[in-house]
N, C-alpha and C. Protein backbone atom coordinates (compact mmCIF):
# COMPACT_ATOMS: atom_id res chain seq x y z
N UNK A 1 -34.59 -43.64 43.74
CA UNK A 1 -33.91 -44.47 42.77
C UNK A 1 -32.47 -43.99 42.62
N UNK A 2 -31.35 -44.64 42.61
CA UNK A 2 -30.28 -44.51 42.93
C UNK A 2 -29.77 -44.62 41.44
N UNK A 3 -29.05 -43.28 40.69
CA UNK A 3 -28.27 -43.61 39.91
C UNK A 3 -27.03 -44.06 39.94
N UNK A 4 -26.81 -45.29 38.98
CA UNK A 4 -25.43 -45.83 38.92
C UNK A 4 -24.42 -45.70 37.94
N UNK A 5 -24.37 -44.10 37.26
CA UNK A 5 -23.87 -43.54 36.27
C UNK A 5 -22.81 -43.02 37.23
N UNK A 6 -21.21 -43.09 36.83
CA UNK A 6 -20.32 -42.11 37.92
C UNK A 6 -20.35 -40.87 37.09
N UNK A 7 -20.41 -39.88 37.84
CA UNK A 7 -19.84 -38.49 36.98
C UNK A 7 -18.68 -37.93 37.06
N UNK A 8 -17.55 -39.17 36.91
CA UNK A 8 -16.56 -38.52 36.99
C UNK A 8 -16.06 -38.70 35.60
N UNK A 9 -15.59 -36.93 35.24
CA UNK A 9 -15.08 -36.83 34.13
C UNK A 9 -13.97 -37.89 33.09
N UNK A 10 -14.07 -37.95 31.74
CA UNK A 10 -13.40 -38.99 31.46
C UNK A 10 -11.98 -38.42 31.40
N UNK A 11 -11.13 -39.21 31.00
CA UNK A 11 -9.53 -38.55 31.71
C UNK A 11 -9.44 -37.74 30.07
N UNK A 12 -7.84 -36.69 30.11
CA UNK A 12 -8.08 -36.06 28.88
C UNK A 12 -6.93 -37.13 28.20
N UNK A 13 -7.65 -37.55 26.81
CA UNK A 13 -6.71 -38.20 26.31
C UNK A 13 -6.36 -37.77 25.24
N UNK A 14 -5.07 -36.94 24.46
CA UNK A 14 -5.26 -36.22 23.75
C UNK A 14 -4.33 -36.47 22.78
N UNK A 15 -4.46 -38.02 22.73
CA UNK A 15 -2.59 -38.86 21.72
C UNK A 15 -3.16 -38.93 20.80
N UNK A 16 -4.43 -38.76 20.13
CA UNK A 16 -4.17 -38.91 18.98
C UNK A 16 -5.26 -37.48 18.43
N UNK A 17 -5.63 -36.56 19.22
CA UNK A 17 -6.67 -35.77 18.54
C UNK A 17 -5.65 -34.76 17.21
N UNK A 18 -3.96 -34.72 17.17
CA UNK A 18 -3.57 -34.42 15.83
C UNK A 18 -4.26 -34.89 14.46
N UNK A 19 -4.33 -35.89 14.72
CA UNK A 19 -4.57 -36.97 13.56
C UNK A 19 -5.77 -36.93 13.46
N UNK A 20 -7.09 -37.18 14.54
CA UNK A 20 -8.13 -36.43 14.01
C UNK A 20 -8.71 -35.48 13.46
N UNK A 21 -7.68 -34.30 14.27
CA UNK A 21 -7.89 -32.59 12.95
C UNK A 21 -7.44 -32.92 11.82
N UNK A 22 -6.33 -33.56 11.48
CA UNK A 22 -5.88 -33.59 9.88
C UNK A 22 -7.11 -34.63 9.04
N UNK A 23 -7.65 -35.59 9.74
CA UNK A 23 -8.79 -36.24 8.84
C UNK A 23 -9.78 -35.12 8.84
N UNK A 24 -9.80 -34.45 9.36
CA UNK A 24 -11.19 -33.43 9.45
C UNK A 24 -10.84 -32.28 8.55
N UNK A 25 -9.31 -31.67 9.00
CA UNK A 25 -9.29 -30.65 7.54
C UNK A 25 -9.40 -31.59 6.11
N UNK A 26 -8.52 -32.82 5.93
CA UNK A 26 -8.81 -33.44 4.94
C UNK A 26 -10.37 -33.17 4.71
N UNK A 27 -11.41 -34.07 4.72
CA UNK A 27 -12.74 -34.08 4.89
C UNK A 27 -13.10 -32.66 4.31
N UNK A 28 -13.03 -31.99 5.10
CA UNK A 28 -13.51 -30.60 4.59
C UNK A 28 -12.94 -30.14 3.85
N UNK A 29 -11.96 -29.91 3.45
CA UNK A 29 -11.01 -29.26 1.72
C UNK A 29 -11.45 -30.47 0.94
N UNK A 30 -11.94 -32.00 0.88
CA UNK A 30 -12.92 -32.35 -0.17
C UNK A 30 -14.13 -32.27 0.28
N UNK A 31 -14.70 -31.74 0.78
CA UNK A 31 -16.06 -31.25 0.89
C UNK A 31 -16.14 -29.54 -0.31
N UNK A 32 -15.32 -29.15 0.59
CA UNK A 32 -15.35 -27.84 -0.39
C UNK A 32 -15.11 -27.71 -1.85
N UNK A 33 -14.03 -28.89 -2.56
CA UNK A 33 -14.06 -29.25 -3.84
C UNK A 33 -15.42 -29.66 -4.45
N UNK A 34 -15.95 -30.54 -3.26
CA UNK A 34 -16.93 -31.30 -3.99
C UNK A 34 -17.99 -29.83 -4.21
N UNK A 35 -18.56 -28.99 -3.34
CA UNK A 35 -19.55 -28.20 -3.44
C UNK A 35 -18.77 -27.32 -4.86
N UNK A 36 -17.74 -26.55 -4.72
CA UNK A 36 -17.07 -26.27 -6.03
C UNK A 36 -17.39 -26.77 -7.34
N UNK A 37 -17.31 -27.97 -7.64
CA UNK A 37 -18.07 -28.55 -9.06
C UNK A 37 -19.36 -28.74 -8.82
N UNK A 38 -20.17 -28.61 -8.12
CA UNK A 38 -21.60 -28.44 -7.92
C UNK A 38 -22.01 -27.11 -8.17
N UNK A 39 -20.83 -26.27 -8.07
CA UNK A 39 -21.79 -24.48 -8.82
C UNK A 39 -21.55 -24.68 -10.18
N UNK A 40 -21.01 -25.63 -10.81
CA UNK A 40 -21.34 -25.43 -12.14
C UNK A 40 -23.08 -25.78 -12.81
N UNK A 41 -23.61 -26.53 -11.54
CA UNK A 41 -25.04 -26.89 -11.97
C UNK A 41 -25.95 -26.12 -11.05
N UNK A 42 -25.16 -25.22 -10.40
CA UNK A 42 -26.43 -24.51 -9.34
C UNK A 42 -26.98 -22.93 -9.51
N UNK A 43 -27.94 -22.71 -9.36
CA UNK A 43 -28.45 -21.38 -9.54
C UNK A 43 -27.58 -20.23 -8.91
N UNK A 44 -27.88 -18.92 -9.04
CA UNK A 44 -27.10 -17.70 -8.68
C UNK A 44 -26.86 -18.49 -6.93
N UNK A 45 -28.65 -18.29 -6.73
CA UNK A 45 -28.64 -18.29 -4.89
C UNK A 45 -27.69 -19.61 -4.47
N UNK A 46 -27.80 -20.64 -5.13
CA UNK A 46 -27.28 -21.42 -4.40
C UNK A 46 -25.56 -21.53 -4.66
N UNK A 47 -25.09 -20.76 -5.78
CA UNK A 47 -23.59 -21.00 -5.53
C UNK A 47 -23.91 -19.51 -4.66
N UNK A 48 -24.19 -18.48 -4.29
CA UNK A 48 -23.57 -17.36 -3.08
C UNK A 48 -23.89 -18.41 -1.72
N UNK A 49 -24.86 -19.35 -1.74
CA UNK A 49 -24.74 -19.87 -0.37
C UNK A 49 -23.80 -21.33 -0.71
N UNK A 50 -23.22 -21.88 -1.76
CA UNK A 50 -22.08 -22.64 -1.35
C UNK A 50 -20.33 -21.75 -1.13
N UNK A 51 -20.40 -20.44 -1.63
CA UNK A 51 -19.70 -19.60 -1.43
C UNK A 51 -18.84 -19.25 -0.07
N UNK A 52 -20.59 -18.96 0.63
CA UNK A 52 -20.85 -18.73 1.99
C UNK A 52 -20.03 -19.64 2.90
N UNK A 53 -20.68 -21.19 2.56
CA UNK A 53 -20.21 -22.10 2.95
C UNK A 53 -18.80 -22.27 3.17
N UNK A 54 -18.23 -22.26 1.85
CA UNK A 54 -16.78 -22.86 1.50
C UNK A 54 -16.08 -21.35 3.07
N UNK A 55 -16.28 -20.43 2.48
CA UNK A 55 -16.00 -19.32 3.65
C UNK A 55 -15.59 -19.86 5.26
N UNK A 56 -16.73 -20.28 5.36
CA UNK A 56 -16.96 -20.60 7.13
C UNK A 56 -16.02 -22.28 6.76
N UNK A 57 -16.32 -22.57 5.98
CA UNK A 57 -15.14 -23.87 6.05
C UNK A 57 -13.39 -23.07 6.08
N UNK A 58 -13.61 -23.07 4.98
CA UNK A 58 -12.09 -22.09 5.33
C UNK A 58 -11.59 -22.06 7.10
N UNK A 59 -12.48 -20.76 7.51
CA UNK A 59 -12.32 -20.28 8.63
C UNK A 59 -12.31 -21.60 9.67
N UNK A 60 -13.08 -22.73 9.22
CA UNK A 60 -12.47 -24.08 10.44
C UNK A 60 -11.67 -24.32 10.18
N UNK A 61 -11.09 -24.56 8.98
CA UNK A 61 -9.46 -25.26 8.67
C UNK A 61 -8.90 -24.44 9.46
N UNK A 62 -8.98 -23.20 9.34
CA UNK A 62 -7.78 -22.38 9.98
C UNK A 62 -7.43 -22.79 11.34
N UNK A 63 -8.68 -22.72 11.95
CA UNK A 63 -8.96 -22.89 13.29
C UNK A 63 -8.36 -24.22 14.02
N UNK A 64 -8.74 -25.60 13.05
CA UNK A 64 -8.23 -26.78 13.08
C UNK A 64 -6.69 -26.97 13.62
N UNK A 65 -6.15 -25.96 11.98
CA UNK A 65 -4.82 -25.98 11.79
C UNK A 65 -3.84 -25.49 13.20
N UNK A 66 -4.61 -24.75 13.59
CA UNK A 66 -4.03 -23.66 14.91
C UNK A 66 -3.85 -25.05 16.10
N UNK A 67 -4.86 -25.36 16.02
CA UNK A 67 -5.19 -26.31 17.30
C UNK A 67 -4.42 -27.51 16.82
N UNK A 68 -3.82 -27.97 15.48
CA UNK A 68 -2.99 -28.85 14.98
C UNK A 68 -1.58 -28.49 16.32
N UNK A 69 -1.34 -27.26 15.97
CA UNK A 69 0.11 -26.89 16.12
C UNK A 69 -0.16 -26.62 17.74
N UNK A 70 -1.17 -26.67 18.47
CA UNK A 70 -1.30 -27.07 19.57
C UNK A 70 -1.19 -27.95 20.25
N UNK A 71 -1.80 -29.01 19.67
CA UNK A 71 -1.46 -30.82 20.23
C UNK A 71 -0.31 -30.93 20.21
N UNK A 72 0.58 -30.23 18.58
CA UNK A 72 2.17 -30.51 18.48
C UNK A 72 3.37 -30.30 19.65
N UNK A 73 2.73 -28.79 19.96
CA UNK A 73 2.92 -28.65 21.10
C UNK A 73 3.31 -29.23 22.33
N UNK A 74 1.23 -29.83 22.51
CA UNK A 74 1.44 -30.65 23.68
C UNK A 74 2.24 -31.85 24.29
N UNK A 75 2.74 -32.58 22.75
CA UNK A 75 3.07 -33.95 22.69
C UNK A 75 4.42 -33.82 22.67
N UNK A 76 5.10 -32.78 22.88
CA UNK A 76 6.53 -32.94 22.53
C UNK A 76 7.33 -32.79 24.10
């Protein structure tokens, strides 16, 4: 049986992935607000694990941000 899928890679298109990291740090700095007024109603355990959370979010923004100033980079 003959597959008729090509495997050739899709091309890199990378005009607009700026603008996708900034909706995504957006997204996540209100994600992290939102879990933020949710430790006012949550037990010990669960604000140290929205804590946790907000943490490793952090650490993607950063990451995001880096790769922001990468595309900037690329596009100029």
């Amino acid at each position: 049986m003959a597959d008729n899928h090509s495997n050739k890679p899709k091309p890199d298109d990378r005009s607009d992935n700026a603008a996708k990291l900034r909706d995504a740090i957006d997204n996540t700095m209100e994600n992290m607000e939102e879990a933020n007024e949710s430790m006012e109603f949550s037990s010990a355990e669960q604000k140290q694990q929205i804590k946790a959370k907000n943490e490793r979010r952090e650490e993607a923004v950063k990451g995001m941000r880096a790769e922001i100033a990468d595309e900037e980079k690329y596009e100029q």
